[in-house]
C-alpha atoms as a PDB file:
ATOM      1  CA  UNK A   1      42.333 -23.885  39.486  1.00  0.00           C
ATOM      2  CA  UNK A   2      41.611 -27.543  39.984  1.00  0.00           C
ATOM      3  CA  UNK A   3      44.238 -30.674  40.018  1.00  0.00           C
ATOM      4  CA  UNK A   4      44.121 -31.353  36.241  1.00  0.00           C
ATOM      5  CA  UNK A   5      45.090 -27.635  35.207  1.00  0.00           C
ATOM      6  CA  UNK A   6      47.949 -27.080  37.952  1.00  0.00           C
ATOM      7  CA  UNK A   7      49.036 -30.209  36.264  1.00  0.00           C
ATOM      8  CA  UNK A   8      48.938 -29.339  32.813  1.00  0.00           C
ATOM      9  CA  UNK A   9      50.093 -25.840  33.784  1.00  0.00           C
ATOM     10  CA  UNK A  10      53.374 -27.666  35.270  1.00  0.00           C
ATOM     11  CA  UNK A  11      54.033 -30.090  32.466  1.00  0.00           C
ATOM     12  CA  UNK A  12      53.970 -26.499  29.827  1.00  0.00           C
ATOM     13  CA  UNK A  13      57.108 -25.358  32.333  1.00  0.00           C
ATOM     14  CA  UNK A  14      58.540 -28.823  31.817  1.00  0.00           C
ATOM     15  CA  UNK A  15      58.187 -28.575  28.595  1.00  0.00           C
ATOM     16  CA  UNK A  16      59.132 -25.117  28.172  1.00  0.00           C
ATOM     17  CA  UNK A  17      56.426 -24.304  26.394  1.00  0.00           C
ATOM     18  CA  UNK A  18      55.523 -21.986  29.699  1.00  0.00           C
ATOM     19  CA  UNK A  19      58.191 -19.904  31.007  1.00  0.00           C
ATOM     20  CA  UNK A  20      58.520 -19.553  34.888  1.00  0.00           C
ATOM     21  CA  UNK A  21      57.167 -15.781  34.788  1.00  0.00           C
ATOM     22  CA  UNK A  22      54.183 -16.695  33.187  1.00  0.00           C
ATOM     23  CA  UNK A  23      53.368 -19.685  35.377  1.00  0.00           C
ATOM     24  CA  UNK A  24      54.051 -17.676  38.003  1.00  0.00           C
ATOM     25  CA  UNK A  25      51.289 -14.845  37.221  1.00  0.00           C
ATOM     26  CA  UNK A  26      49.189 -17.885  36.810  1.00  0.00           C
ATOM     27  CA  UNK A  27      49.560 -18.728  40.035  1.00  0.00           C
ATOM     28  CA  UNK A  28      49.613 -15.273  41.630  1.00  0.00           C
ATOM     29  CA  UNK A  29      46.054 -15.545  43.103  1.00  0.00           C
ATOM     30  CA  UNK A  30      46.266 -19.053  45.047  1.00  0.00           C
ATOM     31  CA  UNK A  31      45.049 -19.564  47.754  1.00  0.00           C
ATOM     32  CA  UNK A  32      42.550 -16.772  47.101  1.00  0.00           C
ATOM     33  CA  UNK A  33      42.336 -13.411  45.730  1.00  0.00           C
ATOM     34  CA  UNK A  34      41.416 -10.341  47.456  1.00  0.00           C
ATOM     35  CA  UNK A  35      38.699  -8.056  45.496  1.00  0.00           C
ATOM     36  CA  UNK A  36      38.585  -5.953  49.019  1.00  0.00           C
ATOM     37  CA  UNK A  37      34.795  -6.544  49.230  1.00  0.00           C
ATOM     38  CA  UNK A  38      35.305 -10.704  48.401  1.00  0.00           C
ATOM     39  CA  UNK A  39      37.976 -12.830  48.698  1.00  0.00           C
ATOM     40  CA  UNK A  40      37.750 -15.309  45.450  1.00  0.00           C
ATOM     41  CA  UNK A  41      39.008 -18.860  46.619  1.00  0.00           C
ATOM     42  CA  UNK A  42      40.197 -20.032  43.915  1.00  0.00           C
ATOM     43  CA  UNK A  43      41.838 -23.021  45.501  1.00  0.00           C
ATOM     44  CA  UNK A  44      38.552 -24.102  46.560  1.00  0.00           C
ATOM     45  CA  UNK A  45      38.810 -27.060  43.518  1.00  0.00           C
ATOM     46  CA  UNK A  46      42.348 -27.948  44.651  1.00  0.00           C
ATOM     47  CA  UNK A  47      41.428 -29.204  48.131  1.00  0.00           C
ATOM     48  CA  UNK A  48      37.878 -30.533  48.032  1.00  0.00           C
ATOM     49  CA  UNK A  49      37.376 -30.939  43.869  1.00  0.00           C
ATOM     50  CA  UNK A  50      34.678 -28.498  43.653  1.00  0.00           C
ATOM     51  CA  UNK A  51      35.253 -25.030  43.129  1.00  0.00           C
ATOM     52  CA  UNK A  52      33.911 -22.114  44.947  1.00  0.00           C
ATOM     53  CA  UNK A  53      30.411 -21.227  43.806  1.00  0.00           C
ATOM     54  CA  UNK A  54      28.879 -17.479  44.057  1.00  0.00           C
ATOM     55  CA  UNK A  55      26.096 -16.942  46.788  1.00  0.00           C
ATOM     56  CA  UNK A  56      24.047 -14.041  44.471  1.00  0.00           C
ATOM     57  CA  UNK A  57      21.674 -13.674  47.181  1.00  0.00           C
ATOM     58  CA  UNK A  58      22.088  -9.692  48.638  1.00  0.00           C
ATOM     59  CA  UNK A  59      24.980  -9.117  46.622  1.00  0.00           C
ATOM     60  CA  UNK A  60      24.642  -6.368  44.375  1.00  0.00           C
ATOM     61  CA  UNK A  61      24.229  -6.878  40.319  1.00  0.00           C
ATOM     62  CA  UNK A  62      28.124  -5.137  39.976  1.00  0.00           C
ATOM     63  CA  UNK A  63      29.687  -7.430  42.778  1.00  0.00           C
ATOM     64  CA  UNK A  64      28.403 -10.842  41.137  1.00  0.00           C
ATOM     65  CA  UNK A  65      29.304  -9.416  38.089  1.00  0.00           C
ATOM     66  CA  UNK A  66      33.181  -8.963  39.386  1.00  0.00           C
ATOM     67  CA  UNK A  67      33.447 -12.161  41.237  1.00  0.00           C
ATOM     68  CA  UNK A  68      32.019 -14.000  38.057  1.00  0.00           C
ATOM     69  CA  UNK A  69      34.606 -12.410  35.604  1.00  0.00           C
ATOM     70  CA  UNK A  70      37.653 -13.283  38.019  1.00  0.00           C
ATOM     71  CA  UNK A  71      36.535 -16.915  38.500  1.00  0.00           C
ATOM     72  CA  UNK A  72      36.311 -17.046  35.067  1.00  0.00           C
ATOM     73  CA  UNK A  73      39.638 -16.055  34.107  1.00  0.00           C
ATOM     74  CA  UNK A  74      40.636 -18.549  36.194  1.00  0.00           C
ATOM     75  CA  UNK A  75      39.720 -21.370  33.825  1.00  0.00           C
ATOM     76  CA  UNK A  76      37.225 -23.539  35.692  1.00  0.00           C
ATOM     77  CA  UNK A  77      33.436 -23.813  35.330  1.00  0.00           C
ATOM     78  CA  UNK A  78      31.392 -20.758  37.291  1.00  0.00           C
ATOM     79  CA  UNK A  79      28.084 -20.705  39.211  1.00  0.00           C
ATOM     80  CA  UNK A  80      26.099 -18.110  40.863  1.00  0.00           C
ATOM     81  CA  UNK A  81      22.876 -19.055  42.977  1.00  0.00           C
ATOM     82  CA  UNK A  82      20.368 -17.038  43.653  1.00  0.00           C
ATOM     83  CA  UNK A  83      20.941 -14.644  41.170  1.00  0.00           C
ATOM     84  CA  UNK A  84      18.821 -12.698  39.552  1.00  0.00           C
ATOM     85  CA  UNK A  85      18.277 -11.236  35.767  1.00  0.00           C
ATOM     86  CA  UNK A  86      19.643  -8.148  36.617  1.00  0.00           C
ATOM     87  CA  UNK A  87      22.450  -9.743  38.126  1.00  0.00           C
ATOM     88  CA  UNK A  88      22.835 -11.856  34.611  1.00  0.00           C
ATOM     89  CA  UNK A  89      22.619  -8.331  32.685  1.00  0.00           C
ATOM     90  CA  UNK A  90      25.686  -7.284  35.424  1.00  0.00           C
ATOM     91  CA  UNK A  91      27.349 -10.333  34.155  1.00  0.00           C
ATOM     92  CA  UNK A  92      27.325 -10.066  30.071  1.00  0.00           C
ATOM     93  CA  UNK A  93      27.817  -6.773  30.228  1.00  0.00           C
ATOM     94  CA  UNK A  94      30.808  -7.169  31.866  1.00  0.00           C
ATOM     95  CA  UNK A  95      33.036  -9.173  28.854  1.00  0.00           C
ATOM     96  CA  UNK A  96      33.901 -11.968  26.734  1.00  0.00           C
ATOM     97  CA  UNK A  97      33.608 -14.474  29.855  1.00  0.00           C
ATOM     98  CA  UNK A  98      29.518 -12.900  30.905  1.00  0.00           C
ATOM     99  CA  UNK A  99      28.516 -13.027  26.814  1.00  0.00           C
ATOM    100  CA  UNK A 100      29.028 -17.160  27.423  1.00  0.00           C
ATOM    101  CA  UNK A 101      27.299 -17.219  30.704  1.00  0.00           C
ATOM    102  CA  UNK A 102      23.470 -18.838  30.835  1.00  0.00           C
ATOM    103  CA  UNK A 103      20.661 -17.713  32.616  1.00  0.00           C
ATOM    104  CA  UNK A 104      18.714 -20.465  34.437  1.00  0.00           C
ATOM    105  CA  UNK A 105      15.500 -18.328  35.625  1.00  0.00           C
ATOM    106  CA  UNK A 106      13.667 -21.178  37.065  1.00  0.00           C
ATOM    107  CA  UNK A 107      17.022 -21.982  39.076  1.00  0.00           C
ATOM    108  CA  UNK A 108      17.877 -18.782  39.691  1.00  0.00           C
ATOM    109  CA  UNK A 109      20.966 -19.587  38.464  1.00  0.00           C
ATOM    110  CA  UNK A 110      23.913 -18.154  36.035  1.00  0.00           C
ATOM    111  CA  UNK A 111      26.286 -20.612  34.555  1.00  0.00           C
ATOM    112  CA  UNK A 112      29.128 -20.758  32.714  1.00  0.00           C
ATOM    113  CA  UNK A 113      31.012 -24.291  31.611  1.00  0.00           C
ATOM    114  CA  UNK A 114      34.500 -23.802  30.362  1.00  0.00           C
ATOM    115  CA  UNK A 115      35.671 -27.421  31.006  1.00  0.00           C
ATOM    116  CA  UNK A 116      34.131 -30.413  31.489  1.00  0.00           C
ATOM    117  CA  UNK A 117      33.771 -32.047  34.855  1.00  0.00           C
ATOM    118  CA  UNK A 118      34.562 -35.602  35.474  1.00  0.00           C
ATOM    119  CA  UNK A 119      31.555 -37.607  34.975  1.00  0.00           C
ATOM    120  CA  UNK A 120      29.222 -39.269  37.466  1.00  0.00           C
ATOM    121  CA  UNK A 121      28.901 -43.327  37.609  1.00  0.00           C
ATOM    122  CA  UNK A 122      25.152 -42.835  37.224  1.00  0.00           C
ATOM    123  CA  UNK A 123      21.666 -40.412  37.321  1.00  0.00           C
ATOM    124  CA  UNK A 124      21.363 -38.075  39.662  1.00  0.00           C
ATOM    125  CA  UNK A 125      17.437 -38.392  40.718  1.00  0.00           C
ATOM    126  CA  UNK A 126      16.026 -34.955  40.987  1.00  0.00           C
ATOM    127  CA  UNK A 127      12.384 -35.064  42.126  1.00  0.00           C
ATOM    128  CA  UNK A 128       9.763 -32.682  43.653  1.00  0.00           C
ATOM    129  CA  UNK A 129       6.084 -32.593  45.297  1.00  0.00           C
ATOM    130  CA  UNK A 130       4.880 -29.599  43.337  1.00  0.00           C
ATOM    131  CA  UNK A 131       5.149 -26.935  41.193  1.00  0.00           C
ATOM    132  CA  UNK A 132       6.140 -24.352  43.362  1.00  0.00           C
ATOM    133  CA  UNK A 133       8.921 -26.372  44.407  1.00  0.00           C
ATOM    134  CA  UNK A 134      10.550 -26.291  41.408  1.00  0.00           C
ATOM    135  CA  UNK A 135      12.759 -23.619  41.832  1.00  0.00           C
ATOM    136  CA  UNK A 136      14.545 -25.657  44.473  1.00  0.00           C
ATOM    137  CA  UNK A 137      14.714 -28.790  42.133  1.00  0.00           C
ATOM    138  CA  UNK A 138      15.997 -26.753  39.536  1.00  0.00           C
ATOM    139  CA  UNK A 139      18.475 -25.473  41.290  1.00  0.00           C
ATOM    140  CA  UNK A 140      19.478 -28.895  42.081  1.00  0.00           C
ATOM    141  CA  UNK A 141      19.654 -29.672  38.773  1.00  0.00           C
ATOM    142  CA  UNK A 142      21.575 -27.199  37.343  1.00  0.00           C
ATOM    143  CA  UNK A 143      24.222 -27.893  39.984  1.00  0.00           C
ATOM    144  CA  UNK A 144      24.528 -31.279  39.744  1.00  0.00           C
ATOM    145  CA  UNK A 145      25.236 -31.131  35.582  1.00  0.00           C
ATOM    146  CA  UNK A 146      27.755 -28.609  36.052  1.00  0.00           C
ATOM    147  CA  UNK A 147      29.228 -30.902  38.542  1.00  0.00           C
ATOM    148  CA  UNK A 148      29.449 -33.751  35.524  1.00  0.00           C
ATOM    149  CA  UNK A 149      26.055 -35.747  36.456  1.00  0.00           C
ATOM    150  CA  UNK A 150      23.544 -36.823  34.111  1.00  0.00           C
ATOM    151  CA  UNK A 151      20.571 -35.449  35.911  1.00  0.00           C
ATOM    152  CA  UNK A 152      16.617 -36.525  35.512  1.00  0.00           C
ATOM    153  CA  UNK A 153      14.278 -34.377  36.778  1.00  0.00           C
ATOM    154  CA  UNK A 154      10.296 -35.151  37.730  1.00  0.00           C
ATOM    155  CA  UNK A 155       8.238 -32.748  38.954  1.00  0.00           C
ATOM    156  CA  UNK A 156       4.943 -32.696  40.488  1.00  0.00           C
ATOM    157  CA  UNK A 157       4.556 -36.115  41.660  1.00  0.00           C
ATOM    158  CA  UNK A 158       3.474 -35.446  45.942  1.00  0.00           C
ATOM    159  CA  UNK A 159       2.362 -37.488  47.929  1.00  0.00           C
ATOM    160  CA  UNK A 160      -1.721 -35.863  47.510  1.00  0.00           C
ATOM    161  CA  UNK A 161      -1.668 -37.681  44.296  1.00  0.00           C
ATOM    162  CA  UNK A 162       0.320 -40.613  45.199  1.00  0.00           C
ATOM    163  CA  UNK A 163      -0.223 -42.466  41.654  1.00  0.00           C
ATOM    164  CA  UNK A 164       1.916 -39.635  39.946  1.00  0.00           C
ATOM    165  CA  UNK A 165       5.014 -40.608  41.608  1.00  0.00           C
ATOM    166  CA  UNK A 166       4.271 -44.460  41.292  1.00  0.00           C
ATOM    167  CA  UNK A 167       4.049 -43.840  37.792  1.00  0.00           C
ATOM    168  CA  UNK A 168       7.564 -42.845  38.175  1.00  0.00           C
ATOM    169  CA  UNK A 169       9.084 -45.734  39.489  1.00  0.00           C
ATOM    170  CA  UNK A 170      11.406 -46.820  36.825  1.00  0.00           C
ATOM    171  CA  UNK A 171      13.306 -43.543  36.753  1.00  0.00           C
ATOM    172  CA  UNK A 172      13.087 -43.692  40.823  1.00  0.00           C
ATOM    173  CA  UNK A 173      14.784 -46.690  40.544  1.00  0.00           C
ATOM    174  CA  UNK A 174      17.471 -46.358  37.888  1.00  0.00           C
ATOM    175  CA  UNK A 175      19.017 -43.295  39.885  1.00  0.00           C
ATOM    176  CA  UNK A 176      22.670 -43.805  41.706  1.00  0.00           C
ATOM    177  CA  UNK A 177      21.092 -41.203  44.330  1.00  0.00           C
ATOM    178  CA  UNK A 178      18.216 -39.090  44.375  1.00  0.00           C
ATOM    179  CA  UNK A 179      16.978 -35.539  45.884  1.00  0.00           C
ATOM    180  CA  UNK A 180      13.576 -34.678  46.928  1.00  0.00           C
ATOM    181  CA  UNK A 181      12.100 -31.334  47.744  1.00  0.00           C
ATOM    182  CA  UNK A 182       9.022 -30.956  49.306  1.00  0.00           C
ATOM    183  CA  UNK A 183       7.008 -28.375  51.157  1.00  0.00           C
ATOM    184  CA  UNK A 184       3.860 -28.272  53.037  1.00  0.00           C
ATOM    185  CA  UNK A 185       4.408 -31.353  55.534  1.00  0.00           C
ATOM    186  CA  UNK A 186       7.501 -33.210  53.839  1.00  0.00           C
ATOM    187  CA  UNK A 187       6.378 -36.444  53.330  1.00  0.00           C
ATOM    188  CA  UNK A 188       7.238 -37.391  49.757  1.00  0.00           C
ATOM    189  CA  UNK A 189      11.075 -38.097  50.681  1.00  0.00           C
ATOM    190  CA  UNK A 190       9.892 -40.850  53.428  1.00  0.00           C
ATOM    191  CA  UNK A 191       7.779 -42.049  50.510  1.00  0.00           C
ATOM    192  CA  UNK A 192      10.527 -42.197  47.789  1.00  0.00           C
ATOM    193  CA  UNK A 193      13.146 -43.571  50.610  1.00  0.00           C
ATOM    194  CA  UNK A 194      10.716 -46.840  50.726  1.00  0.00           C
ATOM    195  CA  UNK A 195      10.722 -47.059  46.871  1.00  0.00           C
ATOM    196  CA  UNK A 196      14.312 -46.995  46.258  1.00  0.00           C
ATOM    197  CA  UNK A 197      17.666 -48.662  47.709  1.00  0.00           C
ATOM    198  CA  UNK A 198      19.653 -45.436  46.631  1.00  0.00           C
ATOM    199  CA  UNK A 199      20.960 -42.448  49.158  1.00  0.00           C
ATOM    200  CA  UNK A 200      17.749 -40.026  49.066  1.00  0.00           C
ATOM    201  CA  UNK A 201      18.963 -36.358  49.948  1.00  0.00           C
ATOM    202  CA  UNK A 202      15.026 -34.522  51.435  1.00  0.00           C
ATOM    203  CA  UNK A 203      15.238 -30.753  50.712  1.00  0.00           C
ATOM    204  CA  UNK A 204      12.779 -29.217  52.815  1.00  0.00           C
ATOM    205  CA  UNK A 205      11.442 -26.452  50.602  1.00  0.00           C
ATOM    206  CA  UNK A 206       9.770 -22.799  52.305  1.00  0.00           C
ATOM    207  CA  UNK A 207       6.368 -23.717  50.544  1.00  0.00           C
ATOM    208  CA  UNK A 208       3.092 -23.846  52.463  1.00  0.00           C
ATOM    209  CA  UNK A 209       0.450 -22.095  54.462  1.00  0.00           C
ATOM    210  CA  UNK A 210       1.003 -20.463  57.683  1.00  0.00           C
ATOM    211  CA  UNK A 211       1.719 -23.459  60.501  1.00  0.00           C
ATOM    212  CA  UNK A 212       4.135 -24.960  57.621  1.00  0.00           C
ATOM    213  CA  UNK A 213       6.527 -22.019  59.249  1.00  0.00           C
ATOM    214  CA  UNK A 214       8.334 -21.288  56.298  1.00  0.00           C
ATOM    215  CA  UNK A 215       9.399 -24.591  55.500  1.00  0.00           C
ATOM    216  CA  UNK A 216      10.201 -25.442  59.245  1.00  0.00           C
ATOM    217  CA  UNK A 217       7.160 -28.369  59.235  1.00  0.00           C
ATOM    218  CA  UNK A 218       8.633 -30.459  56.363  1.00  0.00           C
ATOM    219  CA  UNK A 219      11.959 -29.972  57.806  1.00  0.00           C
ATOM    220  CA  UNK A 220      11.195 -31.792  60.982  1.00  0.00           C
ATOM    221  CA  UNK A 221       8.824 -33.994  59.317  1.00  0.00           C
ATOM    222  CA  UNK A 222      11.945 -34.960  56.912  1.00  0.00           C
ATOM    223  CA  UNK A 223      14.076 -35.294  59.994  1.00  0.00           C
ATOM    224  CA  UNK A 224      11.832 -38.186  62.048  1.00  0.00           C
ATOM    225  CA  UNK A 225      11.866 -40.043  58.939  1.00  0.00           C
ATOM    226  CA  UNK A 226      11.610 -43.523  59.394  1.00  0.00           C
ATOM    227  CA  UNK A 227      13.301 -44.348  56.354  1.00  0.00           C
ATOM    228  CA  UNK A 228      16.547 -44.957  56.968  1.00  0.00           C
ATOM    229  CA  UNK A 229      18.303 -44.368  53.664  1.00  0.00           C
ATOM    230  CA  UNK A 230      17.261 -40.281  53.960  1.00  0.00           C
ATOM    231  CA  UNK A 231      19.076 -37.592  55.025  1.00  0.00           C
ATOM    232  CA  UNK A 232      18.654 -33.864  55.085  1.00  0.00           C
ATOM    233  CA  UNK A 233      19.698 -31.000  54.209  1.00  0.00           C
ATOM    234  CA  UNK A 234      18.686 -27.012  54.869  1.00  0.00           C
ATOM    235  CA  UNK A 235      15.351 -25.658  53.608  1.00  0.00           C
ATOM    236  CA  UNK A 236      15.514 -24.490  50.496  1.00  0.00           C
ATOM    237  CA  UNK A 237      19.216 -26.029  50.184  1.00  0.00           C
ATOM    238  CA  UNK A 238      19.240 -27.502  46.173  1.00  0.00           C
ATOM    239  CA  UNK A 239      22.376 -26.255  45.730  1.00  0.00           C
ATOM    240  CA  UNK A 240      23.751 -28.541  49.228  1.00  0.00           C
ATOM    241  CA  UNK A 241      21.994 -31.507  47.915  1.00  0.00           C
ATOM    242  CA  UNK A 242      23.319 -31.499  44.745  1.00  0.00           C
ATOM    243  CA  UNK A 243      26.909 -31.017  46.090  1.00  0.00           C
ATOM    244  CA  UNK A 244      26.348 -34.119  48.436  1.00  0.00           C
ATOM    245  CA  UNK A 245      24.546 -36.214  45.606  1.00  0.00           C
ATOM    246  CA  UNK A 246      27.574 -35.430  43.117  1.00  0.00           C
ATOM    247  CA  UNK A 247      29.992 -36.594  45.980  1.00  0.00           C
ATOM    248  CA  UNK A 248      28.013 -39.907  46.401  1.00  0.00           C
ATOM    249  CA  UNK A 249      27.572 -40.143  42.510  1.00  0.00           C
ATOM    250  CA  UNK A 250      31.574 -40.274  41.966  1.00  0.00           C
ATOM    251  CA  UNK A 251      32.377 -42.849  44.631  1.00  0.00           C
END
């Protein structure tokens, strides 16, 4: 439960439209609530304003699929990253709350937006070097709407064909703050970072031959930036950056 609901949930027992029972069993599961093989924080939203978000990733399909249903009784908007389409089967079969969950395959994602987060002051940037990057970006993306951004994403625009991304400048440089992912050596967020006056957030993504070390290379290439208005965040991180870009976009 986030600020606006406890809220409304306490002006209902005000009101007595809620009795003190009811708001009560509401409330039964803050802080958190024990599934013996999770522990669902569900006052997560309460104390930082974003809600706790499902790590798919080695979990099996039945686990996500009982983590997902008991955030989602809990009212707020649900996420699980990393996930897979088996794990998205786990999920709709398991009620009401998984038959109005989306699949994001390029993400890697399942969604599901029951209310509607408050909105960003501007676009969230979302930009990669190539194609195989994308899943990265995407899952940038997909974070950063559910969050309440607008979101723009441009894809395929590194720095081996440098006119792609110039021809991008105008959406470069209408963006509040923007992420880059890159593989290989990491250069495009150095390159976008002397385009723009905005926060860039560099993802260094695992993509790239064998001394690119898994995405090791662009990470430390990203990290001796000499732009100074780029930070960085884990390889492979989308989800990170699009948590700190969301932050930045509702200052």
């Amino acid at each position: 439960m986030d600020r606006t609901q406890i809220e409304a949930l306490l002006n209902e027992v005000l009101s007595g439209s809620t009795g003190v029972g009811d708001a009560l069993e509401r409330l039964r599961n803050l802080p958190f609530e024990d599934l013996g093989f999770a522990k669902v924080d569900h006052h997560r939203a309460l104390r930082t304003g974003m809600p706790e978000v499902i790590f798919a990733q080695s979990k099996t399909p039945a686990q996500v699929a009982t983590i997902f249903a008991r955030m989602a009784m809990a009212g707020g908007n649900v996420l699980a990253t990393r996930a897979s389409g088996e794990m998205y089967a786990a999920v709709r079969a398991a009620g009401d709350y998984g038959l109005r969950a989306e699949f994001h395959e390029a993400a890697r994602a399942i969604t599901l937006k029951q209310t509607e987060a408050p909105a960003g002051k501007g676009m969230v940037g979302v930009v990669c070097a190539g194609t195989s990057d994308l899943p990265v970006a995407e899952e940038a993306a997909v974070t950063a709407r559910l969050m309440g951004n607008t979101v723009e994403l441009v894809a395929d625009v590194g720095v081996a064909g440098i006119h792609r991304l110039l021809a991008q400048q105008h959406t470069l440089q209408s963006a509040r703050v923007l992420i880059v992912c890159a593989g290989m050596e990491g250069a495009l967020p150095t390159v976008v970072g002397g385009l723009v006056s905005a926060p860039v957030i560099a993802v260094p993504t695992s993509i790239g031959y064998g001394a690119s070390l898994g995405g090791i290379a662009a990470l430390l290439g990203m990290l001796n930036t000499c732009a100074p208005n780029v930070s960085v965040v884990n390889i492979d991180n989308g989800f990170g950056a699009a948590c700190i870009a969301s932050l930045i976009n509702h200052l």
